[in-house]
Protein backbone atom coordinates (compact mmCIF):
# COMPACT_ATOMS: atom_id res chain seq x y z
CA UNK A 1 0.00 0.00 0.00
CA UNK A 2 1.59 3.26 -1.15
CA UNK A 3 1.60 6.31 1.42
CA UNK A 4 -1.62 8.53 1.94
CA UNK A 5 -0.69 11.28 -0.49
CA UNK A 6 -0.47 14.75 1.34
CA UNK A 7 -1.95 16.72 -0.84
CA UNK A 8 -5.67 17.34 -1.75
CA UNK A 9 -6.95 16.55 -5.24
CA UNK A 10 -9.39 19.48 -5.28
CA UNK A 11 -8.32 22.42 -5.80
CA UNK A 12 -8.41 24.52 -2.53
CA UNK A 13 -5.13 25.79 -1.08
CA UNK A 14 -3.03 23.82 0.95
CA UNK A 15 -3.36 26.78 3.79
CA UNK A 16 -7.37 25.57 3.03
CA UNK A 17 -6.59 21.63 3.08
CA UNK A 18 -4.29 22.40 6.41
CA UNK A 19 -7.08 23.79 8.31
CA UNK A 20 -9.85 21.21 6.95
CA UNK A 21 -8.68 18.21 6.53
CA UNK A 22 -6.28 18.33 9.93
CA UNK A 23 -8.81 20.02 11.79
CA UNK A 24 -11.35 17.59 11.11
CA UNK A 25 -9.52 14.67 11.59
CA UNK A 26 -8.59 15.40 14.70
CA UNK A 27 -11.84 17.31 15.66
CA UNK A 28 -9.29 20.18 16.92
CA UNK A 29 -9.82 24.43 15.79
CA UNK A 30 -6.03 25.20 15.75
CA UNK A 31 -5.42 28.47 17.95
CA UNK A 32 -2.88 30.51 18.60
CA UNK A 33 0.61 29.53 19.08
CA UNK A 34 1.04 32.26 21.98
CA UNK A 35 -0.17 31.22 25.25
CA UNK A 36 -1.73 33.42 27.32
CA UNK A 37 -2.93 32.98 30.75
CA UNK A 38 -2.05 29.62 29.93
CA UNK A 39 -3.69 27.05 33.13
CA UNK A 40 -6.87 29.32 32.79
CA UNK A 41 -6.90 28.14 28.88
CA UNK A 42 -5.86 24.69 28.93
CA UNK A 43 -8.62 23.79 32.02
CA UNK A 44 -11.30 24.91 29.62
CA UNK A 45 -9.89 23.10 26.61
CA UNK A 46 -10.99 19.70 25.55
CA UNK A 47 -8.78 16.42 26.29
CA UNK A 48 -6.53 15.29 23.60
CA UNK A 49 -6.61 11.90 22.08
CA UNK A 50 -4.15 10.56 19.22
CA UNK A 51 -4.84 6.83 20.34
CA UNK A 52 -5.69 5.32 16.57
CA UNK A 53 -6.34 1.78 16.39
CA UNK A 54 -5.02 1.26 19.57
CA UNK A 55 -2.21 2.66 18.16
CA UNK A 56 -0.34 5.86 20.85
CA UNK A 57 0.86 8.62 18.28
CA UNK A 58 2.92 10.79 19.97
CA UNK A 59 5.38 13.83 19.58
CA UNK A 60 8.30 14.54 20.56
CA UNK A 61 8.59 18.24 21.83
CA UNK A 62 11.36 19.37 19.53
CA UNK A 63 9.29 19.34 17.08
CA UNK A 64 8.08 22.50 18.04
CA UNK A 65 11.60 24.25 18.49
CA UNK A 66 10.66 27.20 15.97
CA UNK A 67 8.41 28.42 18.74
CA UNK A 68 9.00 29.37 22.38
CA UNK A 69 8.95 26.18 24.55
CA UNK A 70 7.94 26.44 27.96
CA UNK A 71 6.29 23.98 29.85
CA UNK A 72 2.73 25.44 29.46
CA UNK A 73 3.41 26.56 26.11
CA UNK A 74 4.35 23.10 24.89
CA UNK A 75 1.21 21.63 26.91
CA UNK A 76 -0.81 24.26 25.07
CA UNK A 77 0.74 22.71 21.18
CA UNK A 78 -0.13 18.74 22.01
CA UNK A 79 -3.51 20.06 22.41
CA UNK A 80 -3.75 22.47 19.69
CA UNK A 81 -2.94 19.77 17.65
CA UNK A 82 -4.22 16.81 19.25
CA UNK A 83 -1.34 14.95 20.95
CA UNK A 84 -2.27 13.12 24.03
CA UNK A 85 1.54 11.68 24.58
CA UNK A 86 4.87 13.53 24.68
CA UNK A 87 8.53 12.62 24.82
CA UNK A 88 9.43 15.90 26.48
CA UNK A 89 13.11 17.66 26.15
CA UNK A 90 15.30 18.35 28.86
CA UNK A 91 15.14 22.25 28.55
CA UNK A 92 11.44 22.14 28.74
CA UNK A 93 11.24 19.99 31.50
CA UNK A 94 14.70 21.65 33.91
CA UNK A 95 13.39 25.03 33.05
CA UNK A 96 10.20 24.55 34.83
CA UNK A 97 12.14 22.72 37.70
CA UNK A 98 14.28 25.46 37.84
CA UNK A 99 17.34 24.61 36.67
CA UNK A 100 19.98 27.00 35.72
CA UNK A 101 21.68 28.13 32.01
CA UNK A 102 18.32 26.39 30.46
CA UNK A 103 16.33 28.08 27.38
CA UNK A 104 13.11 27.98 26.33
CA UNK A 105 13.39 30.65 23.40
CA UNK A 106 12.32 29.60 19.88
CA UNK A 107 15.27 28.29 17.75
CA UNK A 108 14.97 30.43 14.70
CA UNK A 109 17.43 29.92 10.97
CA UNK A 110 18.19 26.99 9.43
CA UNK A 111 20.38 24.45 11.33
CA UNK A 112 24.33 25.53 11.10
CA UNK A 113 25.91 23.84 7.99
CA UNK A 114 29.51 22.53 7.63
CA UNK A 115 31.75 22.21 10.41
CA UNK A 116 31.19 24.46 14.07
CA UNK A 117 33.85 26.79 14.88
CA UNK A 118 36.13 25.99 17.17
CA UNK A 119 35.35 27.40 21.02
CA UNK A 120 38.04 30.06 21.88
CA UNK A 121 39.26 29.29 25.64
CA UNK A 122 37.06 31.77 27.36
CA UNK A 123 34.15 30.12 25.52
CA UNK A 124 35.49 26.70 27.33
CA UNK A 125 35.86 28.05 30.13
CA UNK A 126 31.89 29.69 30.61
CA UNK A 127 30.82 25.72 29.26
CA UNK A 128 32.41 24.34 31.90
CA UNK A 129 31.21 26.44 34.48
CA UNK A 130 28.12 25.92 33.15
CA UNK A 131 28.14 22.41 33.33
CA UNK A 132 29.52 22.43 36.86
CA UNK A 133 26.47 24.40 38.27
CA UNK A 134 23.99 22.62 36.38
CA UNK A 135 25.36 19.26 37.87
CA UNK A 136 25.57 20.40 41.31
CA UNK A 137 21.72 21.70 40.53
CA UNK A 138 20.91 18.02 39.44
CA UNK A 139 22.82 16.74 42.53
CA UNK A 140 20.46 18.34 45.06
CA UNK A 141 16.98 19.38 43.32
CA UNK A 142 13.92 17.87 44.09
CA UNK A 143 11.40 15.94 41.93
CA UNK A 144 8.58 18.16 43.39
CA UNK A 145 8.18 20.63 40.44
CA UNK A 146 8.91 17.48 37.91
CA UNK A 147 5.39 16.10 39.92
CA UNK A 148 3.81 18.87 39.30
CA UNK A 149 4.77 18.79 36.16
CA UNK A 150 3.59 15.88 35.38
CA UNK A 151 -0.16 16.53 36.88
CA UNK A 152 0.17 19.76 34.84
CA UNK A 153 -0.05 17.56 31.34
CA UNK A 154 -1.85 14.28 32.89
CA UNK A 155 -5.01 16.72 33.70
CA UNK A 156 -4.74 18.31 30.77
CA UNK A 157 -4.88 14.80 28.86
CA UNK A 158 -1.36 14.69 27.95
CA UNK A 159 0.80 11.79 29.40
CA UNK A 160 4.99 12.25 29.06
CA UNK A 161 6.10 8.84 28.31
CA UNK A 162 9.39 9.57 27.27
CA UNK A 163 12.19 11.88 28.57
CA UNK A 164 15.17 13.67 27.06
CA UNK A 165 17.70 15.45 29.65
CA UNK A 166 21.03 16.17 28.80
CA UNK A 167 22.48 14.46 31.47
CA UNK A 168 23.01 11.05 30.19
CA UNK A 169 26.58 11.58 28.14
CA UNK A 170 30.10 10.29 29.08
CA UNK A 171 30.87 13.68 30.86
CA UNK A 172 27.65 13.68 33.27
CA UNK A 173 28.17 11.84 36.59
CA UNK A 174 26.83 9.07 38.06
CA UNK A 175 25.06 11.57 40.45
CA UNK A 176 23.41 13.45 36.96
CA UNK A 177 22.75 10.10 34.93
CA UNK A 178 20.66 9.04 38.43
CA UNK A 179 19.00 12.55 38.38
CA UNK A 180 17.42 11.80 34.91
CA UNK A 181 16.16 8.65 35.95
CA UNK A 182 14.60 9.71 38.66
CA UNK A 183 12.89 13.04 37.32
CA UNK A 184 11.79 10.32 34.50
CA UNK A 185 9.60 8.52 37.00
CA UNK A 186 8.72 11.81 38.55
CA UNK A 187 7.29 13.05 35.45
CA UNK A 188 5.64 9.59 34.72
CA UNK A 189 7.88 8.46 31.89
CA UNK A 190 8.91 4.65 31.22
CA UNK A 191 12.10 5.30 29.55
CA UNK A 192 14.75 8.13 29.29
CA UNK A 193 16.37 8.52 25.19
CA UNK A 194 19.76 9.66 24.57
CA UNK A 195 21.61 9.33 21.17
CA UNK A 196 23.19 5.75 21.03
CA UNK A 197 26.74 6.02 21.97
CA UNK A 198 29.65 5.06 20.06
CA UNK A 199 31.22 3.57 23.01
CA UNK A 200 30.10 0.33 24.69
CA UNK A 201 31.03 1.29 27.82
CA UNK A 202 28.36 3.89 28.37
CA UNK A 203 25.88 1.66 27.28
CA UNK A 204 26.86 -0.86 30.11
CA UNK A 205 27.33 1.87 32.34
CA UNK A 206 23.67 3.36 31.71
CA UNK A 207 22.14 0.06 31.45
CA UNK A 208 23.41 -0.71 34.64
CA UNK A 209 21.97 2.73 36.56
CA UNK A 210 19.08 1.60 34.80
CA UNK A 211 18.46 -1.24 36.16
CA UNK A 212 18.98 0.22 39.66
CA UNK A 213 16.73 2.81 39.05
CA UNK A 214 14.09 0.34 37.32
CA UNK A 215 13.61 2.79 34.24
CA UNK A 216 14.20 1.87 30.61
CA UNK A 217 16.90 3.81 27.94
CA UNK A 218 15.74 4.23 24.84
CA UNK A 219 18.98 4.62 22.54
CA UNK A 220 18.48 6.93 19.47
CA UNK A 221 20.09 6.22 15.98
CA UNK A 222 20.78 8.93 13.28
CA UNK A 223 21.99 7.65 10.04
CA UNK A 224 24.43 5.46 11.80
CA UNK A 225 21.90 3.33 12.58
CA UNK A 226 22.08 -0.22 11.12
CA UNK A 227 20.07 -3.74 12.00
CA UNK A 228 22.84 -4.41 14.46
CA UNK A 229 23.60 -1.32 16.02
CA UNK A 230 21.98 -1.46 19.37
CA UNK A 231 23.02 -5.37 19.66
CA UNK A 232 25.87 -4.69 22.02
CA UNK A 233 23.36 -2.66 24.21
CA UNK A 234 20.61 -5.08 24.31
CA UNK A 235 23.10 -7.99 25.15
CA UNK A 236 24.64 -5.96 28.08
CA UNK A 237 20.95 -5.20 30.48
CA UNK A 238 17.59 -5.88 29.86
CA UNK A 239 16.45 -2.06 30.33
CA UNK A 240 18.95 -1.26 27.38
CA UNK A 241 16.04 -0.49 24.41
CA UNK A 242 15.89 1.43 21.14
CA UNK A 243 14.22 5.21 20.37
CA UNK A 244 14.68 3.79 16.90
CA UNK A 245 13.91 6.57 13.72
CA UNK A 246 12.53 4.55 11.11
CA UNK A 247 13.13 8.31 8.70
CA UNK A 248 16.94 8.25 9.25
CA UNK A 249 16.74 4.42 8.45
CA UNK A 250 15.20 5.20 5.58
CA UNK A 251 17.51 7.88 5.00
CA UNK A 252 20.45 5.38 5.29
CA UNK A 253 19.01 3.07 2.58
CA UNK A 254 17.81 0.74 4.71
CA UNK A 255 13.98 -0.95 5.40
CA UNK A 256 12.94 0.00 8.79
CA UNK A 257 10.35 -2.95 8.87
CA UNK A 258 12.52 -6.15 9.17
CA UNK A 259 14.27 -4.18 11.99
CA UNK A 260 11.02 -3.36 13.78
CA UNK A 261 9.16 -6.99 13.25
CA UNK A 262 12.58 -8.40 14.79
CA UNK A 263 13.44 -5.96 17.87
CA UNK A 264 10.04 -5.19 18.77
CA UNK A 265 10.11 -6.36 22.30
CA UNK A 266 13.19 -4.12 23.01
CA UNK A 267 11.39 -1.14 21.27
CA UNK A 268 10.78 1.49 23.85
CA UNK A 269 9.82 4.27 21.33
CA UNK A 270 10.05 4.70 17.82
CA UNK A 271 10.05 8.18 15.27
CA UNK A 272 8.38 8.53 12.59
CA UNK A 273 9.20 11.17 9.90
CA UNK A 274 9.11 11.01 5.83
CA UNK A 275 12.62 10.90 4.37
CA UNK A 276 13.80 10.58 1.25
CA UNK A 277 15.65 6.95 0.31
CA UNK A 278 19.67 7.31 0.02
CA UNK A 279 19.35 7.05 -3.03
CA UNK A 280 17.23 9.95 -3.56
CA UNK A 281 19.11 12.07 -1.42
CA UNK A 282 17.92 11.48 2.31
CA UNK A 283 15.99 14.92 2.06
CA UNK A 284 13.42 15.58 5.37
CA UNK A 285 9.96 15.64 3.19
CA UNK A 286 6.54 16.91 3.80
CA UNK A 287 4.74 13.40 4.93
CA UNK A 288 3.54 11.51 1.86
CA UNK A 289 6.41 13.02 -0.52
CA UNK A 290 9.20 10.66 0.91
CA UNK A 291 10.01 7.06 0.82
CA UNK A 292 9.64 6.38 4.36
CA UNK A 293 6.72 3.46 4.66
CA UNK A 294 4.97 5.50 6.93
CA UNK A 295 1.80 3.67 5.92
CA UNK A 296 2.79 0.42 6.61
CA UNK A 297 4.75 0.92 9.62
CA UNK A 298 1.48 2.31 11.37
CA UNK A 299 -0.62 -0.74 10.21
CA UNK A 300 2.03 -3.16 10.95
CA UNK A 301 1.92 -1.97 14.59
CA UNK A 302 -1.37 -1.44 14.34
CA UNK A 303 -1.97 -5.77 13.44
CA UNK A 304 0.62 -6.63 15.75
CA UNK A 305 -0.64 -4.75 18.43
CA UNK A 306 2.83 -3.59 19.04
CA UNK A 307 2.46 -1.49 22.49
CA UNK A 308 5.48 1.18 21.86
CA UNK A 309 4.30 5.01 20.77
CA UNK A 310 5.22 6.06 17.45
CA UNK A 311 6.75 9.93 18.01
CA UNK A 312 6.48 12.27 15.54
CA UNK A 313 9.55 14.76 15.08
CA UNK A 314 8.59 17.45 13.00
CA UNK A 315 12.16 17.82 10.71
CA UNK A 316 10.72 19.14 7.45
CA UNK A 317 10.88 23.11 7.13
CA UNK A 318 7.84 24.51 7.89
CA UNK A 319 6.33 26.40 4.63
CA UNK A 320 5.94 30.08 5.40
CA UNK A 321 2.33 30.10 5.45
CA UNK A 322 2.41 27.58 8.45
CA UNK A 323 3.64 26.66 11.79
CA UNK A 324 5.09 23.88 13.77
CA UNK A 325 1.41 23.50 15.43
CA UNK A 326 -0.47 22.94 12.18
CA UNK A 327 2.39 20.76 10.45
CA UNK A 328 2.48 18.41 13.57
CA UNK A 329 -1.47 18.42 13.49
CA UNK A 330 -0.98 17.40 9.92
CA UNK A 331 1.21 14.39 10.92
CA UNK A 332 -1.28 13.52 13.46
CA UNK A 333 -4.18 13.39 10.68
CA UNK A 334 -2.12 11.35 8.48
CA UNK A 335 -1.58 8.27 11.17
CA UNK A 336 -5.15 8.54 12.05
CA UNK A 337 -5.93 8.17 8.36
CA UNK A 338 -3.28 5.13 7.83
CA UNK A 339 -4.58 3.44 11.13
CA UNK A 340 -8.01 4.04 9.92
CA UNK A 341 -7.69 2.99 6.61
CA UNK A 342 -7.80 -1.07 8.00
């Protein structure tokens, strides 16, 4: 079965087809991406659900970078755009805990291209600071505000099942790694995700915390990722998992639905985006103008009543007549079309 195509075959605009055929779908209005008076708002706002064929469609909140990202403000998006389930980002989350050196600003530009310049030694110098006092703040906070935060979004409708701190490297401590895992469970998640490192040894070494703290890590793969790539992980703890990104698989030249039928079980969360093959250039698409087998990825978990959320990640550039809010309701329409359509 080929993908849903996004476009409309009529002939009304695709600002028109955005605001109909999303909107309807989801049985959402879209409203404004600035949040004002925001818990007032969201109490008198209906519940979210992007549950499909027993199917949890989530979003992860980077997908909403190109607009300012507070806690509420995110809160206020999933339900915009109908998304009951977040993997939420570490700046979100710290920033409404507190935390120092944290932003919640909108990321505006393209990403940088070609190689970053180099960090002069002053610039070193504030980064480590930085990093010290942000540790020592992960060292002594308390999950409190992460509670709260958490009953923020589960009355709202909104469950966070996935978390992202930065905290989980080679160069956080033992004291940090443990902070993320337990502001995880504070905020209700079943699995922290961290980009899949190159060496083994952190692997072991967060499998291991894991399994102390009872919490899964979801390991994320760029176009490095291969059917093999989170082997080592898997073999070395049983809380070891993949935040696989069936887009970038796609991306690599690879079919993401051997690796999926296969590693299910170890599957904590996967992303879904439209990506061009490697041979057609690995371009981020508009969903339905790729080759990613978006379609059959969604029914496949859909028949196997596979129990892991698929997360959208919103990587295409949003078209000037847009925003992050309506493209990710988009997305949203589109599963609940391919999860409908059997």
């Amino acid at each position: 079965m080929k993908n849903i195509p996004r476009k409309s075959t009529s002939t009304v605009s695709r600002r028109e087809f955005i605001q109909k055929s999303a909107a309807a779908a989801t049985g959402f209005a879209f409203a404004s991406s600035t949040v004002i008076g925001a818990p007032a708002i969201l109490r008198a706002m209906s519940k979210p659900n992007s549950k499909f064929g027993g199917v949890q469609i989530g979003a992860i909140s980077y997908s909403f970078r190109s607009l300012p990202s507070n806690a509420e403000q995110i809160l206020k998006y999933c339900i915009d755009c109908n998304i009951s389930a977040v993997e939420l980002m570490g700046n979100t989350g710290e920033a409404f805990a507190g935390a120092p050196h944290t932003s919640t600003e909108a990321r505006t530009g393209p990403p940088p291209s070609g190689p970053r310049p180099q960090p002069t030694a002053e610039q070193l110098a504030e980064q480590e600071q930085k990093a010290k006092e942000i540790a020592a703040w992960r060292s002594t906070v308390s999950m409190d505000k992460f509670v709260q935060l958490r009953k923020m979004y589960n009355d709202a409708g909104v469950s966070i099942y996935a978390w992202k701190p930065g905290a989980l490297g080679e160069k956080n401590s033992d004291a940090e790694i443990a902070y993320a895992m337990r502001s995880a469970k504070a905020l209700g998640a079943s699995h922290v995700t961290v980009e899949l490192p190159t060496n083994p040894a952190q692997t072991l070494r967060l499998g291991t915390l894991a399994a102390e703290h009872k919490i899964g890590v979801g390991y994320h793969g760029h176009l490095q990722q291969t059917f093999t790539s989170w082997d080592e992980a898997l073999s070395q703890s049983k809380y070891n998992g993949l935040n696989c990104d069936i887009g970038h698989y796609v991306a690599a030249g690879l079919d993401p639905i051997p690796l999926i039928q296969a590693k299910h079980e170890r599957i904590y969360s996967m992303h879904i985006k439209d990506r061009k093959s490697k041979t057609n250039g690995g371009d981020n698409m508009p969903w339905g103008e790729g080759d990613t087998p978006l379609v059959q990825v969604l029914q496949l978990m859909k028949k196997q009543k596979f129990k892991f959320p698929a997360t959208i990640e919103l990587e295409y550039p949003v078209p000037s007549d847009s925003d992050a809010v309506k493209e990710v309701a988009l997305c949203v329409a589109y599963c609940r079309r391919a999860l409908e359509a059997i």
